[in-house]
C-alpha atoms as a PDB file:
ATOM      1  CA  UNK A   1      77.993  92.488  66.176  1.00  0.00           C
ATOM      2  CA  UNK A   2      75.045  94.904  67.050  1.00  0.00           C
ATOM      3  CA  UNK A   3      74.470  97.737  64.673  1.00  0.00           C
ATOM      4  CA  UNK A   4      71.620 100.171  64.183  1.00  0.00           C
ATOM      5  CA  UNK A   5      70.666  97.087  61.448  1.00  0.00           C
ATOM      6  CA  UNK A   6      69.592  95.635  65.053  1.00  0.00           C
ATOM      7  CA  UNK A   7      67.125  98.599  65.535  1.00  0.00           C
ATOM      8  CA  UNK A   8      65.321  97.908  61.907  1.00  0.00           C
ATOM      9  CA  UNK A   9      62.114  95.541  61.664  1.00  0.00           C
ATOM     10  CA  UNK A  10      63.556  93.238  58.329  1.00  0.00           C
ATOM     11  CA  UNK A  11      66.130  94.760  54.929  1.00  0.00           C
ATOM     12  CA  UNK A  12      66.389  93.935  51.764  1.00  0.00           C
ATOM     13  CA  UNK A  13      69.500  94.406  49.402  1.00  0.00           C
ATOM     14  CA  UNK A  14      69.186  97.843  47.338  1.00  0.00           C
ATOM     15  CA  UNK A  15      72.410  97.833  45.933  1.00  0.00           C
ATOM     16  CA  UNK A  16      75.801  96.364  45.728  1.00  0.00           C
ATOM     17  CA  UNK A  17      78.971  98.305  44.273  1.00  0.00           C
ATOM     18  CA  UNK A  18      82.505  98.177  44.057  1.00  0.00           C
ATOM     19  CA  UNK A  19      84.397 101.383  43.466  1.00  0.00           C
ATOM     20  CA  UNK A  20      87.242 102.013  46.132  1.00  0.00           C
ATOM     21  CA  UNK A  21      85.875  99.593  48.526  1.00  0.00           C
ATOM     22  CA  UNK A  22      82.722  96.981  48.829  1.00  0.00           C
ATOM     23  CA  UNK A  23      79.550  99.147  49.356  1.00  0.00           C
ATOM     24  CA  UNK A  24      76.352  97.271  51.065  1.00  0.00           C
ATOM     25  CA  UNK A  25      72.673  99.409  50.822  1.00  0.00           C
ATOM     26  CA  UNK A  26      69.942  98.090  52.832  1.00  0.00           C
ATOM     27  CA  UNK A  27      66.388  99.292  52.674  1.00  0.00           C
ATOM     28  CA  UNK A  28      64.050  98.438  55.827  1.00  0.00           C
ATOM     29  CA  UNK A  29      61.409  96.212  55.372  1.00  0.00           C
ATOM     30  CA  UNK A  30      58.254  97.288  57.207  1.00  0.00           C
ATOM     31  CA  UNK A  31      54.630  95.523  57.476  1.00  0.00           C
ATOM     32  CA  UNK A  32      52.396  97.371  55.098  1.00  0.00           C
ATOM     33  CA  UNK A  33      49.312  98.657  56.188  1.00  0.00           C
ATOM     34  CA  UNK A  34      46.816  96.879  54.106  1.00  0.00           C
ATOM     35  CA  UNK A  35      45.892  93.334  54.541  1.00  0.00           C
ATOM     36  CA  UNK A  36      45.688  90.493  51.589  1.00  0.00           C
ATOM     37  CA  UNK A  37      45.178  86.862  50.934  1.00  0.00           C
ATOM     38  CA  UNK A  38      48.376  85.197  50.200  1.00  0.00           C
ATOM     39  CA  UNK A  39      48.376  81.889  47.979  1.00  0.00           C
ATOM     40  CA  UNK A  40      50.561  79.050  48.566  1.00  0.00           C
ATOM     41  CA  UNK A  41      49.680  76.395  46.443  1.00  0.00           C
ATOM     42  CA  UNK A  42      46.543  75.353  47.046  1.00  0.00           C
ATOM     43  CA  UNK A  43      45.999  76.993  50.343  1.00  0.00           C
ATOM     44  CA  UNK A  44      45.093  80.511  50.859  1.00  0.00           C
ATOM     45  CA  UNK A  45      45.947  82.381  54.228  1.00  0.00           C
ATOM     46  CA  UNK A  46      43.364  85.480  54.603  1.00  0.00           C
ATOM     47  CA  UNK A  47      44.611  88.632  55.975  1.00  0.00           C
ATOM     48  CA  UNK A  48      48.413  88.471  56.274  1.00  0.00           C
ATOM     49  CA  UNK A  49      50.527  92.465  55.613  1.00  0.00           C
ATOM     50  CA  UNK A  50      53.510  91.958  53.741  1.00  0.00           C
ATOM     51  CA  UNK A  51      56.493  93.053  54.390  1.00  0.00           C
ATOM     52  CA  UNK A  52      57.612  95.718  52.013  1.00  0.00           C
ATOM     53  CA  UNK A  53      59.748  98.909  51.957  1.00  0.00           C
ATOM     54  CA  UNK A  54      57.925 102.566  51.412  1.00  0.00           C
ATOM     55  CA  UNK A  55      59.065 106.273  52.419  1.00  0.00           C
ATOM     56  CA  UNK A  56      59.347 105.341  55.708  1.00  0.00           C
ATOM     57  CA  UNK A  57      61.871 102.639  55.692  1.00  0.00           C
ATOM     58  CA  UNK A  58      65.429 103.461  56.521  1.00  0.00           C
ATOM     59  CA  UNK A  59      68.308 102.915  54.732  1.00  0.00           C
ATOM     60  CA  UNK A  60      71.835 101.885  55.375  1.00  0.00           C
ATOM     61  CA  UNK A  61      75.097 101.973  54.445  1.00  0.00           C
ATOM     62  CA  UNK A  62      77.843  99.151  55.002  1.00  0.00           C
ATOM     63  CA  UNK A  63      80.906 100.141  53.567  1.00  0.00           C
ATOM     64  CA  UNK A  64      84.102  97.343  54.033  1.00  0.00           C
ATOM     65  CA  UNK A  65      87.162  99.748  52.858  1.00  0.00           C
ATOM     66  CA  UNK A  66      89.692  97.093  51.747  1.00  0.00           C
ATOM     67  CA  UNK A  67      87.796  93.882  51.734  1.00  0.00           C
ATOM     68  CA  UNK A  68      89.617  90.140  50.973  1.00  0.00           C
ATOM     69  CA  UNK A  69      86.627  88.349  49.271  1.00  0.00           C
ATOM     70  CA  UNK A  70      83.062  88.318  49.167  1.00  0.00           C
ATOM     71  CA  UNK A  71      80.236  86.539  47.709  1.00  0.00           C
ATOM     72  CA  UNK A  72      75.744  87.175  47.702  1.00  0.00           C
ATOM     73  CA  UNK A  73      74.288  84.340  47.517  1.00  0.00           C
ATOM     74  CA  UNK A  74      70.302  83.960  47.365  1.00  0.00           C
ATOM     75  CA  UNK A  75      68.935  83.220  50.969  1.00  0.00           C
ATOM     76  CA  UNK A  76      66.525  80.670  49.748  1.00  0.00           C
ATOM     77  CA  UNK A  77      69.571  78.468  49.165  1.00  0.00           C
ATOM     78  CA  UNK A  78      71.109  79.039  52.602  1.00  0.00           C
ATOM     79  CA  UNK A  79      71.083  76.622  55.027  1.00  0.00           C
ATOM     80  CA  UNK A  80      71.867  76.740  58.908  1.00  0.00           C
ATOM     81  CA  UNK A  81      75.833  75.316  59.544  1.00  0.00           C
ATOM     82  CA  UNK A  82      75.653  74.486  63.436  1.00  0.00           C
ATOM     83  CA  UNK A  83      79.864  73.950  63.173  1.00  0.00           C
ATOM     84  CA  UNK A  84      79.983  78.075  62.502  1.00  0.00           C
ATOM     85  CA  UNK A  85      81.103  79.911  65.237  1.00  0.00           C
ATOM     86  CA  UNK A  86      79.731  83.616  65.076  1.00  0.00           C
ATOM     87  CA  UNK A  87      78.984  86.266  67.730  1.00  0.00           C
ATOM     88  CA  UNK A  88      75.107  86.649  67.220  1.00  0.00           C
ATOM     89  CA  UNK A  89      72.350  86.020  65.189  1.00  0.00           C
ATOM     90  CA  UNK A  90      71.480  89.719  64.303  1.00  0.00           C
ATOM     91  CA  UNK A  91      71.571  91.140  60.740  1.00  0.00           C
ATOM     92  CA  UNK A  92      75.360  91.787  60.587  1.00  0.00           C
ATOM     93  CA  UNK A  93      77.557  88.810  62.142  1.00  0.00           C
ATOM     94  CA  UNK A  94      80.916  88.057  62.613  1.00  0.00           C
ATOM     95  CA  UNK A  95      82.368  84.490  62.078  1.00  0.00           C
ATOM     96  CA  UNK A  96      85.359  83.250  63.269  1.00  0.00           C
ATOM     97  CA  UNK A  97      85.035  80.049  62.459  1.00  0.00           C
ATOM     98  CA  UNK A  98      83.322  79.099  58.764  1.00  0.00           C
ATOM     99  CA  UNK A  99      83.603  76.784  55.775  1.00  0.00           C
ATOM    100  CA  UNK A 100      83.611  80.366  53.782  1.00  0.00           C
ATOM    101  CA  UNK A 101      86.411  81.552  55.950  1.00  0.00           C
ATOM    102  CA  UNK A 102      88.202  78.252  55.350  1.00  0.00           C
ATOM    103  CA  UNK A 103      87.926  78.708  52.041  1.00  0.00           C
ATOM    104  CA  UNK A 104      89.471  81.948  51.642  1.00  0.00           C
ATOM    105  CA  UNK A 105      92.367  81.246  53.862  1.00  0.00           C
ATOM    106  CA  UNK A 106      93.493  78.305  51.957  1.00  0.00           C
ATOM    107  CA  UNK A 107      92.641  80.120  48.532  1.00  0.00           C
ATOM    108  CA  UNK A 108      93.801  83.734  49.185  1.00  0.00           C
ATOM    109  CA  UNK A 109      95.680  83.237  52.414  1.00  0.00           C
ATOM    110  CA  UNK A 110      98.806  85.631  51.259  1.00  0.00           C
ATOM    111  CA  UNK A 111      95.919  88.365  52.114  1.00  0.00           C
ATOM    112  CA  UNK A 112      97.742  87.957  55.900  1.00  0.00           C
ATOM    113  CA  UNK A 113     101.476  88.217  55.378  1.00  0.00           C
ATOM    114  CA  UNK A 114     100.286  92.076  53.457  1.00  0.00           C
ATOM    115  CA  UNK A 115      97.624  93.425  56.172  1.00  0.00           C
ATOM    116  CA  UNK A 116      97.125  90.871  58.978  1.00  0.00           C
ATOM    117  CA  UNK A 117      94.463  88.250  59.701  1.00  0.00           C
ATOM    118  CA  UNK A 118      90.644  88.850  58.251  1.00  0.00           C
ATOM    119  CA  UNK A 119      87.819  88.164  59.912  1.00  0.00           C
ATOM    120  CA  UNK A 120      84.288  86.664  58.097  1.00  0.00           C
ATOM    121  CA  UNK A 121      81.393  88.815  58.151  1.00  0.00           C
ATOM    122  CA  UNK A 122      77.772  87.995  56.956  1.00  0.00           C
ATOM    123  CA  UNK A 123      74.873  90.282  56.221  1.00  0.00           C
ATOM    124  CA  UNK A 124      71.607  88.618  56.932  1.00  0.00           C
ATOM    125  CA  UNK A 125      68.365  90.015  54.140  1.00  0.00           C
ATOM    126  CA  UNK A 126      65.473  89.011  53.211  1.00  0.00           C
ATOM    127  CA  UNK A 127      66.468  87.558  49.836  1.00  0.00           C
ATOM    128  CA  UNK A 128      70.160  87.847  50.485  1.00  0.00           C
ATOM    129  CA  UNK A 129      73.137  86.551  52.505  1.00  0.00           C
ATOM    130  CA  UNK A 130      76.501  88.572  51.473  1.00  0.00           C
ATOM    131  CA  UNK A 131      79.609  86.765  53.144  1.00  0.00           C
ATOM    132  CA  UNK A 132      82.629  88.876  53.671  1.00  0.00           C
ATOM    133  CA  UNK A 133      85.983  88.401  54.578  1.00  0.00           C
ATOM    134  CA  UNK A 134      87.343  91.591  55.262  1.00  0.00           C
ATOM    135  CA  UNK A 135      90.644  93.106  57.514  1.00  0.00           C
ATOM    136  CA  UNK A 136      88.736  95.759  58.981  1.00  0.00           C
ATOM    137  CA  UNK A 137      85.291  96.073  60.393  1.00  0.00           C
ATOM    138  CA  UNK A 138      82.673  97.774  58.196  1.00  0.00           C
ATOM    139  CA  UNK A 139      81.699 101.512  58.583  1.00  0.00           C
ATOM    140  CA  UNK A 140      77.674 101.391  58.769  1.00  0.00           C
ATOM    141  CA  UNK A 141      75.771 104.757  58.712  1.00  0.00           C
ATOM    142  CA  UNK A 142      72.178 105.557  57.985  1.00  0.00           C
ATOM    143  CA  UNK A 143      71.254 107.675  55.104  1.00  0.00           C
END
């Protein structure tokens, strides 16, 4: 699904809330300005610019008004599942195939005989993937 999240360099998760619907903030991630030496174990890479957020970066709003199910799960425990079916890579996908999907279905399928089929979308972040099964597609605005 392409999105002005398509048009941002990297996000992070600000915030997650649910009050009248599931509510998504994303801060860009930008490459900072100043350079450092970045440790990794025993190694030391010289000159590499983080990636960090600062009064620059923009922020964004994905807002799912009625959704199924959803979970966040840390990215650094996400792996790659080549039997997914989804329509891009970008930040904001939509799967219509999954394991996740699969799950819900068989779990909370009555969800379709009261509003019609969902569909599984994932939001990509730095240090989050949020899964979401959802009726309708989000509303995304910038703030």
């Amino acid at each position: 699904m392409q999105t002005i999240l398509d048009e941002g360099h990297t996000w992070f998760l600000e915030s997650l809330a649910y009050e009248g619907g599931l509510t998504i903030t994303l801060v860009e991630g930008l490459t900072g300005d100043t350079p450092q030496d970045l440790k990794v174990g025993d190694t030391v890479i010289e000159n590499t610019y983080p990636v960090e957020t600062n009064k620059d970066s923009k922020r964004v709003v994905v807002k799912f008004g009625v959704p199924v199910a959803w979970q966040v799960i840390d990215e650094s425990y996400t792996s790659w599942d080549e039997a997914e079916v989804r329509d891009t890579k970008g930040y904001l996908q939509v799967l219509s195939k999954s394991k996740y999907l699969d799950y819900v279905n068989s779990n909370h399928g009555w969800y379709k005989d009261v509003g019609g089929d969902g569909a599984h979308y994932r939001v990509w972040t730095e240090n989050e993937v949020i899964d979401v099964v959802a009726q309708e597609s989000p509303e995304i605005s910038q703030t």
